[in-house]
N, C-alpha and C. Protein backbone atom coordinates (compact mmCIF):
# COMPACT_ATOMS: atom_id res chain seq x y z
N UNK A 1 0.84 -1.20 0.00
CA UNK A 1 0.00 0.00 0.00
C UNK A 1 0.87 1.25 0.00
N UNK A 2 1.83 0.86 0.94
CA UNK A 2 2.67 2.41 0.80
C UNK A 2 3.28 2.75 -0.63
N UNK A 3 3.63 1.73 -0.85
CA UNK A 3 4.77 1.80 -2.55
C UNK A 3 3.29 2.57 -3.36
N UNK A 4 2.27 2.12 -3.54
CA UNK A 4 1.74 2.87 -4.70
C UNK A 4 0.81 4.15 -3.56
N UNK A 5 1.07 4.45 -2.76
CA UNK A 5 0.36 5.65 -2.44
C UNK A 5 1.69 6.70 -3.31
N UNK A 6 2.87 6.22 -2.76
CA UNK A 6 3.95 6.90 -3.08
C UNK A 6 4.11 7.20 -4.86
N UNK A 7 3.95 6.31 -5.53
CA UNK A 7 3.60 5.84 -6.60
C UNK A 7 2.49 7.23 -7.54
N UNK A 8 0.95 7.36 -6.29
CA UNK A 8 0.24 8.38 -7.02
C UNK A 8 1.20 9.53 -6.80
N UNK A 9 1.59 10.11 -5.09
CA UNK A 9 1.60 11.15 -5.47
C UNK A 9 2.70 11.31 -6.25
N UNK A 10 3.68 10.62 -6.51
CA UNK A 10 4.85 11.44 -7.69
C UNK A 10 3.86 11.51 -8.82
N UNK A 11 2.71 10.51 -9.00
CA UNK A 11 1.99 10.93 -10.06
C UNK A 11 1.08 12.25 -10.30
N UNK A 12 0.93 12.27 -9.41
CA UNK A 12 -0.11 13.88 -9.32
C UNK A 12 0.97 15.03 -9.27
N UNK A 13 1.86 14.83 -8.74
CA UNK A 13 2.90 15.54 -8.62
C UNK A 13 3.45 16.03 -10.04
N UNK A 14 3.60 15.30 -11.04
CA UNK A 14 4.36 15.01 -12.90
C UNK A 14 3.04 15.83 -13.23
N UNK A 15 1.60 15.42 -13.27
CA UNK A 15 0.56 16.55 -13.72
C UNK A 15 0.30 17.58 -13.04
N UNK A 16 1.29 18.24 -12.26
CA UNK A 16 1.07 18.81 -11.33
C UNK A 16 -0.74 19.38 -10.71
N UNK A 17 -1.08 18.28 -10.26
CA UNK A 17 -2.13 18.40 -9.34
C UNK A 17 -1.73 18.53 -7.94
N UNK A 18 -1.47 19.37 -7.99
CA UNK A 18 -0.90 20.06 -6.18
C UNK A 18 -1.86 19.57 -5.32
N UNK A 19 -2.50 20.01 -5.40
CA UNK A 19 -4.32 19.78 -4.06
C UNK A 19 -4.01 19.05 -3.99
N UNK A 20 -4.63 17.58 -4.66
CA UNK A 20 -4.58 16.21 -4.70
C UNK A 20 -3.31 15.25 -4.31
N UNK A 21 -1.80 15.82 -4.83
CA UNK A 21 -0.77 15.13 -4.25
C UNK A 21 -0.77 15.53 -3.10
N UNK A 22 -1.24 16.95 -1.94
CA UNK A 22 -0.78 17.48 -1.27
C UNK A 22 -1.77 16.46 -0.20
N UNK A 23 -3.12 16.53 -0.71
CA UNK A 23 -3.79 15.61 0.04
C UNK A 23 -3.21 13.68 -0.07
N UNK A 24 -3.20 13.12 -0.55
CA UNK A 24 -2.65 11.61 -1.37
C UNK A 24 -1.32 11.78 -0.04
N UNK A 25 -0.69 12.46 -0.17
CA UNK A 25 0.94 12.78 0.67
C UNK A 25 0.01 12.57 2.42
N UNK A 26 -0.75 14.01 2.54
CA UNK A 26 -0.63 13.46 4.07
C UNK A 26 -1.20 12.64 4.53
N UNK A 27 -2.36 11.84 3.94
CA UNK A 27 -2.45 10.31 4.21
C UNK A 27 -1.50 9.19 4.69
N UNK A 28 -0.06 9.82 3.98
CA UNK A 28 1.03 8.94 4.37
C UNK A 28 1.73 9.35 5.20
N UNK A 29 2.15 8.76 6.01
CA UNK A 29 2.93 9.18 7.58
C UNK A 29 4.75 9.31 6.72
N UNK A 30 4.98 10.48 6.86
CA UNK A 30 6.21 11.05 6.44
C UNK A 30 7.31 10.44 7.30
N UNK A 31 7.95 9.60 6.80
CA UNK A 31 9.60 9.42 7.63
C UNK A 31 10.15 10.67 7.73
N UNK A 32 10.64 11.60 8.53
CA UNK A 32 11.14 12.55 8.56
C UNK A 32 12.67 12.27 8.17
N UNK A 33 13.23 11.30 7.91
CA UNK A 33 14.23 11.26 7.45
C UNK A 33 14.35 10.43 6.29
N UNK A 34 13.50 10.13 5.76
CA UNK A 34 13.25 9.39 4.39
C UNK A 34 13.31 10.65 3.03
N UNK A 35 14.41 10.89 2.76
CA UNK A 35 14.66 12.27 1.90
C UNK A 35 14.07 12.35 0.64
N UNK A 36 13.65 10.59 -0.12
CA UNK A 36 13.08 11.10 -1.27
C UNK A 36 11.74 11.72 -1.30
N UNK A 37 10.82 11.02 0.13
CA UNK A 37 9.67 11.28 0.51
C UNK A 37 9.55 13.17 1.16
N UNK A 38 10.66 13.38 1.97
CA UNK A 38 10.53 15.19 1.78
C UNK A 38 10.76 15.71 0.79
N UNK A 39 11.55 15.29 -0.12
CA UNK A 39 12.28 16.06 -1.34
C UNK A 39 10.20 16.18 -2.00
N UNK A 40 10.16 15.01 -2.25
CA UNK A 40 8.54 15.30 -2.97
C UNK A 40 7.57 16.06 -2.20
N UNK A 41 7.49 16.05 -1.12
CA UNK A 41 6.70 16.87 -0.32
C UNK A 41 7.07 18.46 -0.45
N UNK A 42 8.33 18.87 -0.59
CA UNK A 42 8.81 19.92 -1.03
C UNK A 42 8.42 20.34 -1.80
N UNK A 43 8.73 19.79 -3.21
CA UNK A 43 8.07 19.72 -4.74
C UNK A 43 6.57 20.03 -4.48
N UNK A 44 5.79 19.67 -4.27
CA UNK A 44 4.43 19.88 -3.47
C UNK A 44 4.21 21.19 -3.47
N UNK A 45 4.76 21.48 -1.96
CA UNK A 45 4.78 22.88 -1.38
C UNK A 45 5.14 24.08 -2.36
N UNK A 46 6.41 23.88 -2.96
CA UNK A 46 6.72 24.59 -4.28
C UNK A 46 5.20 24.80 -5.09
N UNK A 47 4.65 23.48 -5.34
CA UNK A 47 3.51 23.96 -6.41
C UNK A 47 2.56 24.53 -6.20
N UNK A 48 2.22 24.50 -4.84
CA UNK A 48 1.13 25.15 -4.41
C UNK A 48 1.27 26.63 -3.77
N UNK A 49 2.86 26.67 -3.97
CA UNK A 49 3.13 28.64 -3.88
C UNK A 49 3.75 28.92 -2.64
N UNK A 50 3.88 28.02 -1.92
CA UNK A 50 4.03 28.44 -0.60
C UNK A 50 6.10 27.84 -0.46
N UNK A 51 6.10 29.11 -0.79
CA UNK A 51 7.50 28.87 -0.93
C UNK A 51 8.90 28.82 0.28
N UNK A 52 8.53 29.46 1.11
CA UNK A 52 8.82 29.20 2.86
C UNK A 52 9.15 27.91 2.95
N UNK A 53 7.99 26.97 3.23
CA UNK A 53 8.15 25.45 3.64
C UNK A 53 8.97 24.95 2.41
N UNK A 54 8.68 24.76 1.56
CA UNK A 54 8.86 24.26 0.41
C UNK A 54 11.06 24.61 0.59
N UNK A 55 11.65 25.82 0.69
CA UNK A 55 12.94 25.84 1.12
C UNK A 55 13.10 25.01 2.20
N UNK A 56 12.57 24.98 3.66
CA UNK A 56 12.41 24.33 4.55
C UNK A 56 12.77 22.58 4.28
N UNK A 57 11.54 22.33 3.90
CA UNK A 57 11.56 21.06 3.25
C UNK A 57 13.34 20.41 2.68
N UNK A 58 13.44 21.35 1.34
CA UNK A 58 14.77 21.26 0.45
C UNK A 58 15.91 21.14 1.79
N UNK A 59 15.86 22.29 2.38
CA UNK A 59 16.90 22.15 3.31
C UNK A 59 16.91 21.13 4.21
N UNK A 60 15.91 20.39 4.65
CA UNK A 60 16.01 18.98 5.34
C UNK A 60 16.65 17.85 4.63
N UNK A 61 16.06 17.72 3.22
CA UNK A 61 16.72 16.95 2.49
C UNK A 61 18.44 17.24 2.44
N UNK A 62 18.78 18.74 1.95
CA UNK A 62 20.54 18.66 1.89
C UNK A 62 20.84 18.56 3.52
N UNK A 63 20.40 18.60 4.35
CA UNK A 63 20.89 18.47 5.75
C UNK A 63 21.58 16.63 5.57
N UNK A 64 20.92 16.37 5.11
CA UNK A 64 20.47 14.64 5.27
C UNK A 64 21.70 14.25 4.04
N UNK A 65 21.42 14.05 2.77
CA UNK A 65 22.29 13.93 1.61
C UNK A 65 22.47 15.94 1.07
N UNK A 66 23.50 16.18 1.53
CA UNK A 66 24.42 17.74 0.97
C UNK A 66 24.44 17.59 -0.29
N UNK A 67 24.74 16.76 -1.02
CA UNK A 67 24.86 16.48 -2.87
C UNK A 67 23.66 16.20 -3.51
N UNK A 68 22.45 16.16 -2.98
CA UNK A 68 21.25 15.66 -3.70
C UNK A 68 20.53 16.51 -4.59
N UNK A 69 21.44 16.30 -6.05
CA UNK A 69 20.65 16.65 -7.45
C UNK A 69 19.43 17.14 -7.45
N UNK A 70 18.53 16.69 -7.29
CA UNK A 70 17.24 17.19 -7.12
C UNK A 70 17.02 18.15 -6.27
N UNK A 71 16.99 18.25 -5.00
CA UNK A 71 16.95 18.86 -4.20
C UNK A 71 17.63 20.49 -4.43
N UNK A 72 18.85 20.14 -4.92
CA UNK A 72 19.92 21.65 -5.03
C UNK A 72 19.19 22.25 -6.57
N UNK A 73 18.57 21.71 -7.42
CA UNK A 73 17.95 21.99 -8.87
C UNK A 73 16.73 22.66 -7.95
N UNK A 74 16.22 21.57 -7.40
CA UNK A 74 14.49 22.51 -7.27
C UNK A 74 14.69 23.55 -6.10
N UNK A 75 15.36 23.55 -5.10
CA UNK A 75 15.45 24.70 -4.28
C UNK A 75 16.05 25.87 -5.13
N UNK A 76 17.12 25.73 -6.30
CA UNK A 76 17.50 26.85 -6.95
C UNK A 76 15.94 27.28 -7.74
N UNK A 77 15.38 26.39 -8.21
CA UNK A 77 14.03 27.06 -8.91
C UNK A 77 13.30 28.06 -8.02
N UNK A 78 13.17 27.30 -7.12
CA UNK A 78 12.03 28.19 -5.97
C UNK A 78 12.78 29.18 -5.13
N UNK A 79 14.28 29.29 -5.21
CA UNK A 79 14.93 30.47 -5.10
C UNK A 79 14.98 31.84 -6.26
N UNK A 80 14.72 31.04 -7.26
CA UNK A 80 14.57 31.77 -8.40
C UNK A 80 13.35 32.64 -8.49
N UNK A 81 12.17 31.56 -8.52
CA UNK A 81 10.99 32.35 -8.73
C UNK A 81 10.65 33.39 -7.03
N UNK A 82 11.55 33.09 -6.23
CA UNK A 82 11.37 34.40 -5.05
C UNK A 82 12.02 35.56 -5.31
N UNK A 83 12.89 35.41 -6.55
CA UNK A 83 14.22 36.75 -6.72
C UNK A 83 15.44 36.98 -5.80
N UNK A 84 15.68 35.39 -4.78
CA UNK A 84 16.52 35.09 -4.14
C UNK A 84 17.44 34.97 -4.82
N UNK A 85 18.42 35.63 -5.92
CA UNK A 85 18.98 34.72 -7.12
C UNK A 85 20.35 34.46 -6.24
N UNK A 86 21.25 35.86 -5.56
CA UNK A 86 22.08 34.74 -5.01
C UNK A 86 21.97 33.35 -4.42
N UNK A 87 20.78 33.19 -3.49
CA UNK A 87 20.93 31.61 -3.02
C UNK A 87 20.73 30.60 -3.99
N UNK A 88 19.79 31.19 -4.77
CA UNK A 88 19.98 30.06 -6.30
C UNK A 88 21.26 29.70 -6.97
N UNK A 89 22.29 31.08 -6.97
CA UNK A 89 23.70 30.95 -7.78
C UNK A 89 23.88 29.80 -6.82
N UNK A 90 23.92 30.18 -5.43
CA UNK A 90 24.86 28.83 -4.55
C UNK A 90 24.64 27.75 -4.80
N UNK A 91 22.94 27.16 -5.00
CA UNK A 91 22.47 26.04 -5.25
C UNK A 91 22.87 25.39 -6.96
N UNK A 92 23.22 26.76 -7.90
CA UNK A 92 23.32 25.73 -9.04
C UNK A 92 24.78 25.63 -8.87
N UNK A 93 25.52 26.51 -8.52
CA UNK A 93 27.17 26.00 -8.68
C UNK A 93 27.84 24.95 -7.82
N UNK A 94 26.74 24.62 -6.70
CA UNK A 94 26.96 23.27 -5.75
C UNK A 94 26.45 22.34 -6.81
N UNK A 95 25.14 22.10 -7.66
CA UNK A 95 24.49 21.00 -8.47
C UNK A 95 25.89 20.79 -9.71
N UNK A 96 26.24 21.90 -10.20
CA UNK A 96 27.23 21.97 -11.34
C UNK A 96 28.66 21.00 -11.10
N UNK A 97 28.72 21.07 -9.79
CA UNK A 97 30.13 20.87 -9.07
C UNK A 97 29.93 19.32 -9.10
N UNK A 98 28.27 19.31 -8.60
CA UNK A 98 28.37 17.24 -8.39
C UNK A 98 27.76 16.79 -9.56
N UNK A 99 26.93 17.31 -10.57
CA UNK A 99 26.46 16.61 -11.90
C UNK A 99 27.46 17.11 -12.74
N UNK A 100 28.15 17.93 -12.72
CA UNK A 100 28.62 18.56 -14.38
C UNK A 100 27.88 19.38 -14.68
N UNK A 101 28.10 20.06 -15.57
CA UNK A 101 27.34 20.84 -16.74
C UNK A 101 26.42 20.40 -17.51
N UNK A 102 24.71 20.77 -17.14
CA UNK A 102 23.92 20.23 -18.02
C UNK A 102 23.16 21.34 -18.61
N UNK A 103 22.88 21.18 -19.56
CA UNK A 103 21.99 22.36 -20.29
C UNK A 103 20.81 23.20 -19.27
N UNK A 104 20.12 21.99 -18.37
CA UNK A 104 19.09 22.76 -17.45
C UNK A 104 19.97 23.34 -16.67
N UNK A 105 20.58 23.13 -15.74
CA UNK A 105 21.88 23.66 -15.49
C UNK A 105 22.36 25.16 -15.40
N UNK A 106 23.00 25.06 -16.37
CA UNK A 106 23.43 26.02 -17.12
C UNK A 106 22.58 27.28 -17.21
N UNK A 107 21.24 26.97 -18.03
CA UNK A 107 20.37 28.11 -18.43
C UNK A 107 19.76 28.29 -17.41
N UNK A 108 19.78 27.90 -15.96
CA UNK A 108 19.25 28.31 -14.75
C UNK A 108 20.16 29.36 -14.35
N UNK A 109 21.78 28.58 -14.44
CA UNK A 109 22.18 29.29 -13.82
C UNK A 109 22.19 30.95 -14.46
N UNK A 110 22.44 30.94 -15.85
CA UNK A 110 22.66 32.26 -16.41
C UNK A 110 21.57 32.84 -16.08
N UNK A 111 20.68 32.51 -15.81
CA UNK A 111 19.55 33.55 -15.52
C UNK A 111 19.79 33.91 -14.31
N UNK A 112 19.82 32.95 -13.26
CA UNK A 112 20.30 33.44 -11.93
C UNK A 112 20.66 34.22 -12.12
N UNK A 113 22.38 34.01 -12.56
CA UNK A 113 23.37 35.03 -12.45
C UNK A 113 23.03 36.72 -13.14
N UNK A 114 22.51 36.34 -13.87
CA UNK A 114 22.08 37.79 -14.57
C UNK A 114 21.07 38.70 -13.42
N UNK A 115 20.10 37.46 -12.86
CA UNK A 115 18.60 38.21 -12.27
C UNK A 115 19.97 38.88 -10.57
N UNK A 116 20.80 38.46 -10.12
CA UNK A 116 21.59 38.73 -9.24
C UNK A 116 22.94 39.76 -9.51
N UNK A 117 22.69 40.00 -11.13
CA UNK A 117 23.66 41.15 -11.76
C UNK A 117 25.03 41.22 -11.42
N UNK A 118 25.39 39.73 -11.19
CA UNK A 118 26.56 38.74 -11.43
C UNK A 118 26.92 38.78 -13.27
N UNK A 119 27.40 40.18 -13.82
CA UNK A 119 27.01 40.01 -15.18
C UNK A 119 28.34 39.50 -16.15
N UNK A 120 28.92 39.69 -15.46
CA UNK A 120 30.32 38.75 -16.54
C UNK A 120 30.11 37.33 -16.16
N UNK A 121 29.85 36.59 -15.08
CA UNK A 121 29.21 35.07 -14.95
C UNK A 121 28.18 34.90 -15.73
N UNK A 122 27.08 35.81 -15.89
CA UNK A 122 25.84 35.31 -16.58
C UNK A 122 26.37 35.40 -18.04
N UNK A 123 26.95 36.30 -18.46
CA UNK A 123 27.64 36.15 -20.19
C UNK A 123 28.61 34.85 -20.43
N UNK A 124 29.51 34.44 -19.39
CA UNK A 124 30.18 33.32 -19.72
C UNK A 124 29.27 31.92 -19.37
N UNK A 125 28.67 31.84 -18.60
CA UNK A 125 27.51 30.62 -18.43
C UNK A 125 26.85 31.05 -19.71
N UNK A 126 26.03 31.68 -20.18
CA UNK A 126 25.02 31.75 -21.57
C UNK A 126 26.13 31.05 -22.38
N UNK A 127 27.55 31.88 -23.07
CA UNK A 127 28.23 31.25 -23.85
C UNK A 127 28.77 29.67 -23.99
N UNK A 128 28.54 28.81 -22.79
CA UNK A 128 29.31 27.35 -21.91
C UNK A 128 27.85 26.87 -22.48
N UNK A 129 26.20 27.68 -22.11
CA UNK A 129 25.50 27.09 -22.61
C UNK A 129 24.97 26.82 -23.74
N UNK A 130 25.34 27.95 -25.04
CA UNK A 130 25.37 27.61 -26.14
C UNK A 130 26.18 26.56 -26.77
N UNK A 131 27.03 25.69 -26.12
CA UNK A 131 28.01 25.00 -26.75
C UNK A 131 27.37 23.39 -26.15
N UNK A 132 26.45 23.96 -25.68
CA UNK A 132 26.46 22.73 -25.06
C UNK A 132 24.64 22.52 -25.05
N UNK A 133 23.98 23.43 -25.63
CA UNK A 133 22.77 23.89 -25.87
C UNK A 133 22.45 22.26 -26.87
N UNK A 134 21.41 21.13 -26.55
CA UNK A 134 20.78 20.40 -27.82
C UNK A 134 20.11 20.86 -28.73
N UNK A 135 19.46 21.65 -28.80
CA UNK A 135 18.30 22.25 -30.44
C UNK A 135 18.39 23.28 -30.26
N UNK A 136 17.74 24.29 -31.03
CA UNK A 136 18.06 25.35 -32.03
C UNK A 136 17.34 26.59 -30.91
N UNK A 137 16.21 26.11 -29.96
CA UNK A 137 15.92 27.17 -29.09
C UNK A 137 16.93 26.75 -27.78
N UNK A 138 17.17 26.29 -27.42
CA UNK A 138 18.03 26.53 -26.30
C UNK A 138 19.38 27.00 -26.81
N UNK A 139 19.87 27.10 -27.91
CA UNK A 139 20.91 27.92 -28.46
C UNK A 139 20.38 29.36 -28.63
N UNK A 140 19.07 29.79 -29.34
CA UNK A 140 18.63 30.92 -29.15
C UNK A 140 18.23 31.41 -27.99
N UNK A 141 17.71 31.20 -26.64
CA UNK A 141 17.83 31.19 -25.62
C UNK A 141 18.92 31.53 -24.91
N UNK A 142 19.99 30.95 -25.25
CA UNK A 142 21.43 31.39 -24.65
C UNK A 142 21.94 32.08 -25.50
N UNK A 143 21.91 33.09 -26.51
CA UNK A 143 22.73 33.85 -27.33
C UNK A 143 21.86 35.28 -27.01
N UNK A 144 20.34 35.01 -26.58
CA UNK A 144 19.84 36.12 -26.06
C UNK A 144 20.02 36.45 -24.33
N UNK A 145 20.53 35.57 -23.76
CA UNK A 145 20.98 35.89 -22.62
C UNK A 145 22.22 36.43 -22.71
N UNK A 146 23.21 36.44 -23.29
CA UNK A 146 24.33 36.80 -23.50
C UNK A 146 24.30 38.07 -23.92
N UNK A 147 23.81 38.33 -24.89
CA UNK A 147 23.37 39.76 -25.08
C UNK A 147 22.44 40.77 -24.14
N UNK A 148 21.86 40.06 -23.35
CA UNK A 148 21.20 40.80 -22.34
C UNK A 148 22.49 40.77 -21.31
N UNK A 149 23.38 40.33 -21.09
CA UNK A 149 24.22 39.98 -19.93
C UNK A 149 25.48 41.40 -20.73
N UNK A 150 25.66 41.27 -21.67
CA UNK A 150 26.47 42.50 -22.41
C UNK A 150 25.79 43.59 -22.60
N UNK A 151 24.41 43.94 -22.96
CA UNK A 151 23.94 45.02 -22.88
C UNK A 151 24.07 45.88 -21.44
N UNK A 152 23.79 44.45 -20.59
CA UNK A 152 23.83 45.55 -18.74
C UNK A 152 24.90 45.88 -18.67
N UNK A 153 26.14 45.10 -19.43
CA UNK A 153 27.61 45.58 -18.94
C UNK A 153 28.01 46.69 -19.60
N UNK A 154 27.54 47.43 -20.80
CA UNK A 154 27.15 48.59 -21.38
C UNK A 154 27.67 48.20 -22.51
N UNK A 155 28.20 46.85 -22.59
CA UNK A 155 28.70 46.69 -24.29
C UNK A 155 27.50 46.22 -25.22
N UNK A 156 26.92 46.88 -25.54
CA UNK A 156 25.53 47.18 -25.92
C UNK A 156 26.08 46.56 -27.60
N UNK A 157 27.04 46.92 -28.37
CA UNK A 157 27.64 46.97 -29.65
C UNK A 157 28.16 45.47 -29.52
N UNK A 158 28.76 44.89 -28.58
CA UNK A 158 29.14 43.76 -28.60
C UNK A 158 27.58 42.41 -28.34
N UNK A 159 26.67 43.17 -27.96
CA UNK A 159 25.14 42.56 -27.56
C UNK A 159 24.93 42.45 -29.09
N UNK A 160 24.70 44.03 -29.43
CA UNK A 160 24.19 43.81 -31.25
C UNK A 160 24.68 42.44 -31.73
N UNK A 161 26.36 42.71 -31.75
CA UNK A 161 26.93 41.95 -32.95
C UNK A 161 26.65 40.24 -33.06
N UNK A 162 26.47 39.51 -31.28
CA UNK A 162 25.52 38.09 -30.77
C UNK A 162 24.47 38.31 -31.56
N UNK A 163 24.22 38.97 -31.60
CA UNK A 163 22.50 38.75 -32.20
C UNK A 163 22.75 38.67 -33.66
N UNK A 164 23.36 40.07 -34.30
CA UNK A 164 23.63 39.69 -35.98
C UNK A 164 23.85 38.61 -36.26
N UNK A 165 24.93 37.68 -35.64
CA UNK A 165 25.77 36.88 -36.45
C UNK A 165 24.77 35.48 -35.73
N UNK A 166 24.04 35.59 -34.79
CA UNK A 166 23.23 34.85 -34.70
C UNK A 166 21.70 34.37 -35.88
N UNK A 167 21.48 36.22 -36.24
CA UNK A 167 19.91 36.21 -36.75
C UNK A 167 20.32 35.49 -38.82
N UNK A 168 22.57 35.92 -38.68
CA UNK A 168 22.35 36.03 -40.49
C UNK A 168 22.83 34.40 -40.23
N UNK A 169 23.09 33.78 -39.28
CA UNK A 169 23.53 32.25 -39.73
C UNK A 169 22.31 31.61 -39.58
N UNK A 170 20.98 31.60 -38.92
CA UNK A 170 19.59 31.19 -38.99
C UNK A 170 18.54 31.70 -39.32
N UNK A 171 17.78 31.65 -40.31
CA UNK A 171 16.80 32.38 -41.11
C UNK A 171 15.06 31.39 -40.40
N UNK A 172 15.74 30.28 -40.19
CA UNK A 172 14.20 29.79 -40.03
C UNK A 172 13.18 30.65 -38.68
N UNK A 173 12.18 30.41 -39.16
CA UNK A 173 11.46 31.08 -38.59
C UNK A 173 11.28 30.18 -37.27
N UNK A 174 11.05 30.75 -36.16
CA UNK A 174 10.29 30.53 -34.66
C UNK A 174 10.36 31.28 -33.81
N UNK A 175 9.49 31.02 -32.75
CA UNK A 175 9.35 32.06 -32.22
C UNK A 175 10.67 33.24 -31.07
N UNK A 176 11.81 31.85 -31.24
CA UNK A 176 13.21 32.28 -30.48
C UNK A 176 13.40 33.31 -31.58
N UNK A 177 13.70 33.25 -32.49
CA UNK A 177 14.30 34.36 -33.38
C UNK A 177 13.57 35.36 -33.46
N UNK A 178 12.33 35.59 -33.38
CA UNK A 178 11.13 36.53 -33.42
C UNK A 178 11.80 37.41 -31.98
N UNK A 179 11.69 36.71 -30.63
CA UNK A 179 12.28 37.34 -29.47
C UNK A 179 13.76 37.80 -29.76
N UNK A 180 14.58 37.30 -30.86
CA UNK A 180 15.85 37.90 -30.45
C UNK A 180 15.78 39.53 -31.87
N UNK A 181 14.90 38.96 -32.75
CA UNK A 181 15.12 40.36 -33.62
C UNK A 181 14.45 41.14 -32.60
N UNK A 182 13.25 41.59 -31.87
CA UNK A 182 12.74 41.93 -30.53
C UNK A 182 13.91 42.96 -29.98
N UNK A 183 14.32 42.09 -29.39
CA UNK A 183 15.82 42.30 -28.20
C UNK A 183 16.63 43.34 -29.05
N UNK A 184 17.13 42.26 -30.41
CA UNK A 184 18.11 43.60 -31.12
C UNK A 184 17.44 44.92 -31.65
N UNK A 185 16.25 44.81 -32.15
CA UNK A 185 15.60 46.12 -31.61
C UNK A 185 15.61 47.08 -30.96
N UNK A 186 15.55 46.55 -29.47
CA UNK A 186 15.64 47.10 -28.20
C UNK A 186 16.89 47.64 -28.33
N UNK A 187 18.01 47.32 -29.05
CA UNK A 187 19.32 47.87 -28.47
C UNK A 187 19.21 49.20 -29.38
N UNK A 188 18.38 48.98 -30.64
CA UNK A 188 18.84 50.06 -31.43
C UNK A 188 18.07 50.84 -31.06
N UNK A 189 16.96 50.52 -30.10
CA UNK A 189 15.91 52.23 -29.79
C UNK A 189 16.48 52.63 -28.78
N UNK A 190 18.03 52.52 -28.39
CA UNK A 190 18.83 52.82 -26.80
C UNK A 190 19.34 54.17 -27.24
C-alpha cells in the first residue's frame, strides 16, 4: 500500500495536481528522514506557492544527503521564482560541481546570475550554454541571454553583434528568433 500511495503522489505531482498530491501525501505518515519522501513533499509545497516550507523542506533533504541533485535543482528554482537569485547561484554551482554541466543547469544558472547582476558570470555561463545547448531554441535562448548579460555591462555593440551573427547564420522562422530580432531592436531604440 505504501509503494503505490507513493507511486500516485509522484503521479499527481508530474501533472502537477498540487491539491490532490498534497492531500494523497498526508495520508502517508512522512519518515522525517526518508529524503526522497521530503524532497517530494517539497516539490508539493513549491507547487502550491508556498515557498517558505517548500525551502524548509529542500533544506532537510541537503541536511540529510548535501549532494542531492534534485533537491539543489528545485530549491535553486524556488529560489529563483522568489528573486533570491544569489541563493539560487549557490544552489546551481553546488548541483554543477556534483552533476557537471547540463543544459538545465546552465540556463538556470545564467539567468540566476544575470537576475543577481553577477554580469560577466551570466555572459560566460550563456556562452558554456550555447556550446552545449541540444536544439536550435536553447541555443537561441542562450545567445539572447548573452546579449542581455552584455547590454547591462554597457557593451551594448558587442550585444548587437551576438545577435547579428546569430539572426544572419539562422533564417528559419520561430518564435526564439522573433524574441531575439525583438531584443536587437531594443538595443537600437537605446
Amino acid at each position: 500500500m505504501e509503494g503505490e500511495r507513493r507511486a500516485k503522489v509522484r503521479e499527481l505531482a508530474q501533472s502537477e495536481s498540487w491539491e490532490m498530491a498534497k492531500l494523497v501525501l498526508e495520508q502517508s505518515p512522512v519518515e522525517q528522514r526518508d529524503v526522497e519522501w521530503v524532497a517530494l513533499a517539497a516539490e508539493i509545497e513549491a507547487g502550491l506557492g508556498f515557498t517558505e516550507r517548500a525551502i524548509e523542506l529542500y533544506q532537510r533533504v541537503l541536511d540529510e544527503r548535501p549532494r542531492h541533485p534534485a533537491a539543489l535543482y528545485n530549491r535553486a528554482l524556488v529560489f529563483a521564482d522568489a528573486e533570491r537569485f544569489e541563493d539560487a547561484v549557490s544552489d546551481l554551482e553546488d548541483l554543477v560541481e556534483v552533476e557537471g554541466e547540463t543544459e538545465d543547469a546552465l540556463a538556470l544558472l545564467a539567468e540566476c546570475y544575470l537576475g543577481a547582476e553577477f554580469l560577466v558570470p551570466a555572459w560566460l555561463c550563456a556562452k558554456r550554454w550555447e556550446t552545449i545547448a541540444e536544439d536550435a531554441e536553447g541555443r537561441w535562448s542562450a545567445r539572447m541571454l548573452e546579449a542581455r548579460a552584455l547590454d547591462e555591462m554597457g557593451r551594448t555593440q558587442e550585444a548587437r553583434a551576438v545577435l547579428d551573427a546569430a539572426l544572419s547564420a539562422s533564417s528559419e522562422p520561430c518564435a526564439e528568433r522573433d524574441e531575439a530580432v525583438a531584443l536587437r531592436a531594443s538595443f537600437d531604440a537605446e
